[in-house]
Protein backbone atom coordinates (compact mmCIF):
# COMPACT_ATOMS: atom_id res chain seq x y z
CA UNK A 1 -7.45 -123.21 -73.86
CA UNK A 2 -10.76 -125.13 -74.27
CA UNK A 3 -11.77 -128.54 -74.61
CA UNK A 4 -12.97 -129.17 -78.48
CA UNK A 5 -16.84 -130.52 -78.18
CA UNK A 6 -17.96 -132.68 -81.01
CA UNK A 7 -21.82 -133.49 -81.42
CA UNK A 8 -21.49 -137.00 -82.74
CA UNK A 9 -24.60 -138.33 -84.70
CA UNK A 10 -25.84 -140.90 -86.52
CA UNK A 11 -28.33 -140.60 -89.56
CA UNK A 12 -30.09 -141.64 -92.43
CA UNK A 13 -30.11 -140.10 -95.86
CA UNK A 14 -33.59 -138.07 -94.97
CA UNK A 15 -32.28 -137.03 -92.03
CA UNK A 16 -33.57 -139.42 -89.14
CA UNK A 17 -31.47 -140.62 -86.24
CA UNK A 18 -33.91 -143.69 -85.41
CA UNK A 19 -36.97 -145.77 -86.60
CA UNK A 20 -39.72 -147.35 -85.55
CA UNK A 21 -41.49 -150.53 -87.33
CA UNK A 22 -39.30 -152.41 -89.59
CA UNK A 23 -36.70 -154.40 -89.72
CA UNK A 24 -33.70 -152.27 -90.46
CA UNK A 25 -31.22 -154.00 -87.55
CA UNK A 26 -28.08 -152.19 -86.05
CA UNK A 27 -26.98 -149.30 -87.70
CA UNK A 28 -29.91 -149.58 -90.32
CA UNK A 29 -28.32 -152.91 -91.49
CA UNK A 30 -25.12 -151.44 -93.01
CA UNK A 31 -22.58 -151.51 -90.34
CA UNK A 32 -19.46 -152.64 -92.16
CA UNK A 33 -16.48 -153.17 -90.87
CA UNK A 34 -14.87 -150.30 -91.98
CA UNK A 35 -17.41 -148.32 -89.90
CA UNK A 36 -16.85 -150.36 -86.89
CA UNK A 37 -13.09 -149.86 -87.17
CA UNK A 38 -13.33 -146.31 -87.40
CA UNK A 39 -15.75 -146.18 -84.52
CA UNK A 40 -13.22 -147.93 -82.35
CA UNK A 41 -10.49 -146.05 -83.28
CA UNK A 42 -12.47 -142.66 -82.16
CA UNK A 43 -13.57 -144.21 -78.58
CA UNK A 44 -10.28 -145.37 -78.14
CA UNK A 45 -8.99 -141.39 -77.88
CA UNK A 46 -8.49 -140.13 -74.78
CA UNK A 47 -11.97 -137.90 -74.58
CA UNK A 48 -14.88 -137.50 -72.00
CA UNK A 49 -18.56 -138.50 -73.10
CA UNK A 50 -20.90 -135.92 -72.75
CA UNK A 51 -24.62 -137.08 -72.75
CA UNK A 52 -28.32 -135.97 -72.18
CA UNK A 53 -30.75 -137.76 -69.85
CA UNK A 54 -33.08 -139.60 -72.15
CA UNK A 55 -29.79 -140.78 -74.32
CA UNK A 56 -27.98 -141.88 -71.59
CA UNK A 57 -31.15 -144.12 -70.08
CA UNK A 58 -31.60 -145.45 -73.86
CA UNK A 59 -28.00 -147.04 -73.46
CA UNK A 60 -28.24 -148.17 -70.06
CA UNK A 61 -31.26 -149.97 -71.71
CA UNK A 62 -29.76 -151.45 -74.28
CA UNK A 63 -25.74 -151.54 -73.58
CA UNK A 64 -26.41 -152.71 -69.76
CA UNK A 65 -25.85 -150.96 -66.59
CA UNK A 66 -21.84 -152.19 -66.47
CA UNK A 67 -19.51 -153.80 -69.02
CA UNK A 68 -19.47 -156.55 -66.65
CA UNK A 69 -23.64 -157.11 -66.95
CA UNK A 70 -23.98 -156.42 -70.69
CA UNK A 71 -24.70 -158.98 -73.13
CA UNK A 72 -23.13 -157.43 -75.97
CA UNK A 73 -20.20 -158.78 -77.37
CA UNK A 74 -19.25 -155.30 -79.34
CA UNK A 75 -16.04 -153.44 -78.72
CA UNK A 76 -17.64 -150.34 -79.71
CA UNK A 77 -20.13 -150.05 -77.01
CA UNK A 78 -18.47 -151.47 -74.51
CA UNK A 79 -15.33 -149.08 -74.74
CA UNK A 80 -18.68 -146.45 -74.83
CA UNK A 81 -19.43 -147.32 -71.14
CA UNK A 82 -16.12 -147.28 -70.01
CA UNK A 83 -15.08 -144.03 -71.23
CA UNK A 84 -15.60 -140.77 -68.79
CA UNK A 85 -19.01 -139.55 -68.90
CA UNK A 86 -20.79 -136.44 -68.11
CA UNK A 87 -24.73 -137.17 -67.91
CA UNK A 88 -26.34 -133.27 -67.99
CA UNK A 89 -29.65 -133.80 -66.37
CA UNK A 90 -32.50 -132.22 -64.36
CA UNK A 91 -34.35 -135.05 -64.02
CA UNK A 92 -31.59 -137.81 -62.78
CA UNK A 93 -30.76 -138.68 -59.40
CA UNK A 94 -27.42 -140.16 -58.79
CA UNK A 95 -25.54 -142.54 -58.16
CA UNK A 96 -25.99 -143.41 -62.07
CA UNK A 97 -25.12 -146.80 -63.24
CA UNK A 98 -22.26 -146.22 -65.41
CA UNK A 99 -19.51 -146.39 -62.68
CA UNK A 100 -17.51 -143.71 -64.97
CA UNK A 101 -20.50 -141.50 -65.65
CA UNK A 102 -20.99 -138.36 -63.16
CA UNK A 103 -24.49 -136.35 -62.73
CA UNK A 104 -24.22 -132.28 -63.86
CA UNK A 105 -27.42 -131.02 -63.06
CA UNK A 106 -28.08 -127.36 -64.11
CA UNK A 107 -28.58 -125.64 -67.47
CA UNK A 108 -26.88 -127.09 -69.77
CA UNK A 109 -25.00 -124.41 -71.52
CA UNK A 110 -23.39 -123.67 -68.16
CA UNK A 111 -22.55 -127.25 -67.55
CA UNK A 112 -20.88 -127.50 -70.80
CA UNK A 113 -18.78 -123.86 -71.41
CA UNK A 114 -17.36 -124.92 -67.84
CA UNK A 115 -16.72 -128.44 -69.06
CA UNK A 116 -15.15 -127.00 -72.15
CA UNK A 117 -13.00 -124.85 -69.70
CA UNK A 118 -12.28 -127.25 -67.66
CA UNK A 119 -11.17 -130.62 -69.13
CA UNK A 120 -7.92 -131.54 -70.27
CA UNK A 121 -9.45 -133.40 -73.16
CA UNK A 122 -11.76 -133.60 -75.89
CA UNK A 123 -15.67 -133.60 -75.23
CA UNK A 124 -17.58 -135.81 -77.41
CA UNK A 125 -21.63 -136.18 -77.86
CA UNK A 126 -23.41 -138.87 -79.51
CA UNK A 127 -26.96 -138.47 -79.81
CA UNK A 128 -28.63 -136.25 -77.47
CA UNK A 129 -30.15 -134.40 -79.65
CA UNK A 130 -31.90 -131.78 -77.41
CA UNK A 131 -29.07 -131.19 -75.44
CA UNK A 132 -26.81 -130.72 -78.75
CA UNK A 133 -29.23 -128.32 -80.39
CA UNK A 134 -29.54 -126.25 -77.55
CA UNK A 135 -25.71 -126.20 -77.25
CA UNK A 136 -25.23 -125.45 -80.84
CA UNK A 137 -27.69 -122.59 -80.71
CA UNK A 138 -25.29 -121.26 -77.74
CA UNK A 139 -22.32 -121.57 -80.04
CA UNK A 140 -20.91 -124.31 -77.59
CA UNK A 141 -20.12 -127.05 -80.34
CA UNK A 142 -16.74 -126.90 -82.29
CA UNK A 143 -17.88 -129.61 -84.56
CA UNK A 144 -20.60 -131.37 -86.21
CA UNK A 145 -19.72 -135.52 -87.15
CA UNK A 146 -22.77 -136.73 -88.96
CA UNK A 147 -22.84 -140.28 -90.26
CA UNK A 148 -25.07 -140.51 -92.94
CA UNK A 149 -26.19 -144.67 -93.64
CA UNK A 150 -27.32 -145.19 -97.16
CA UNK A 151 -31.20 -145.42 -96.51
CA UNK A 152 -33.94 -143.87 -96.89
CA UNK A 153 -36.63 -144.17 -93.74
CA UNK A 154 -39.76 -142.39 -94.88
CA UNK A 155 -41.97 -144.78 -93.37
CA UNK A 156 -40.26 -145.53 -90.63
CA UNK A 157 -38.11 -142.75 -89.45
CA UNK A 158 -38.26 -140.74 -86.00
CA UNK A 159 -36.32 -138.54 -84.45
CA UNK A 160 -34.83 -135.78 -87.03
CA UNK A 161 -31.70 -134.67 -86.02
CA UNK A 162 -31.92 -131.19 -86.71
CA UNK A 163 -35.68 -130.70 -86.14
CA UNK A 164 -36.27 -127.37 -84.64
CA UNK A 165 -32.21 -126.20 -84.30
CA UNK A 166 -31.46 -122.78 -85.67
CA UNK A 167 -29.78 -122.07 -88.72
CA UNK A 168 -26.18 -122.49 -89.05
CA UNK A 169 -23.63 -122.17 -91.74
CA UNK A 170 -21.32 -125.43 -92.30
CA UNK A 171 -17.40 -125.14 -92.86
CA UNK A 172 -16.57 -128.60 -94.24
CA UNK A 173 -13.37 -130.30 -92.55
CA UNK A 174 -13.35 -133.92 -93.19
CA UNK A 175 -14.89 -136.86 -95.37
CA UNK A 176 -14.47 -140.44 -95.34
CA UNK A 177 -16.75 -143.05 -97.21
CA UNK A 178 -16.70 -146.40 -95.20
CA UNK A 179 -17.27 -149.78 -96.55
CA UNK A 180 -18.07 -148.34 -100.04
CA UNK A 181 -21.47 -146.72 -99.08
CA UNK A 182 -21.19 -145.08 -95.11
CA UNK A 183 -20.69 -141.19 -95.24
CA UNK A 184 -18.48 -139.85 -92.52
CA UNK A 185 -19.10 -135.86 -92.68
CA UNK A 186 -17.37 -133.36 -90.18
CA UNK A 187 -18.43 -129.66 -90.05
CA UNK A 188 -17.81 -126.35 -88.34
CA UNK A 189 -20.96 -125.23 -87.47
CA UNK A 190 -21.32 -120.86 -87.37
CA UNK A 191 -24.75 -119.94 -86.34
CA UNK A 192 -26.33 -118.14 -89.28
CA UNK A 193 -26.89 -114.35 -88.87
């Protein structure tokens, strides 16, 4: 049996993962905590991280190189760099930071279907957005979580999620709304022929 590999990603309405210029804070401003319960209760399931090399050196950035250097005072992160990790990279030499994290280095569709094959638990994503195209295109992620915050970031937006992935059909499994306006959407993505 294989591992179930989520690609875990957060958005705005139009479709942005990030900005640049303005002064949206955290989570565009509307991290509730609703949201922030949920968040915890999904890192808090035995599951292994699986990240690309330009998201994992964002959170080393701003997370911290070890729970016990970060500033943050946020369960949510912190339980983040504790958890298992898998860092696919070409470009990284190891030892990485993250005590838990370990260096796969290869393509990355081969990294993951042996991951998948491999691990005794679930596979999670969040961000990477190169690597989790690519692996969608290879038919290598069971499910799609995209958190939609209730903005709009015309001006400001970078980053679109989905920019340049092939086409996929969605099969809709679960909804939540948090905190009255955060939507929680999971999806089976098919690729589209």
């Amino acid at each position: 049996m294989t591992a179930t590999y989520t690609f875990d990603i957060f958005c705005t309405l139009d479709g942005f993962g990030s900005y640049d210029g303005g002064d949206w804070g955290g989570y565009w401003g509307k991290g509730g905590l609703e949201f922030l319960d949920r968040r915890l209760a999904l890192y808090e399931e035995e599951q292994r991280m699986v990240l690309g090399a330009n998201t994992y050196r964002q959170f080393v950035e701003v997370l911290g190189p070890s729970p016990e250097e970060s500033t943050l005072d946020d369960p949510v992160n912190m339980r983040m760099m504790t958890m298992p990790t898998t860092v696919v990279s070409s470009t990284l030499e190891g030892p990485l930071e993250w005590s838990n994290a370990t260096l796969a280095s290869g393509d990355a569709a081969d990294v993951v279907a042996r991951l998948k094959e491999e691990s005794e638990v679930p596979l999670r994503s969040h961000g990477s957005l190169t690597l989790n195209r690519a692996l969608m295109a290879a038919g290598l992620v069971d499910r799609v979580q995209v958190t939609i915050f209730p903005v709009i970031t015309g001006q400001t937006g970078v980053d679109p999620i989905f920019q340049g992935a092939a086409d996929f059909d969605l099969e809709l499994i679960e909804t939540r709304t948090l905190d009255g306006h955060t939507q929680e959407i999971i999806y089976r993505p098919t690729l589209h022929v």
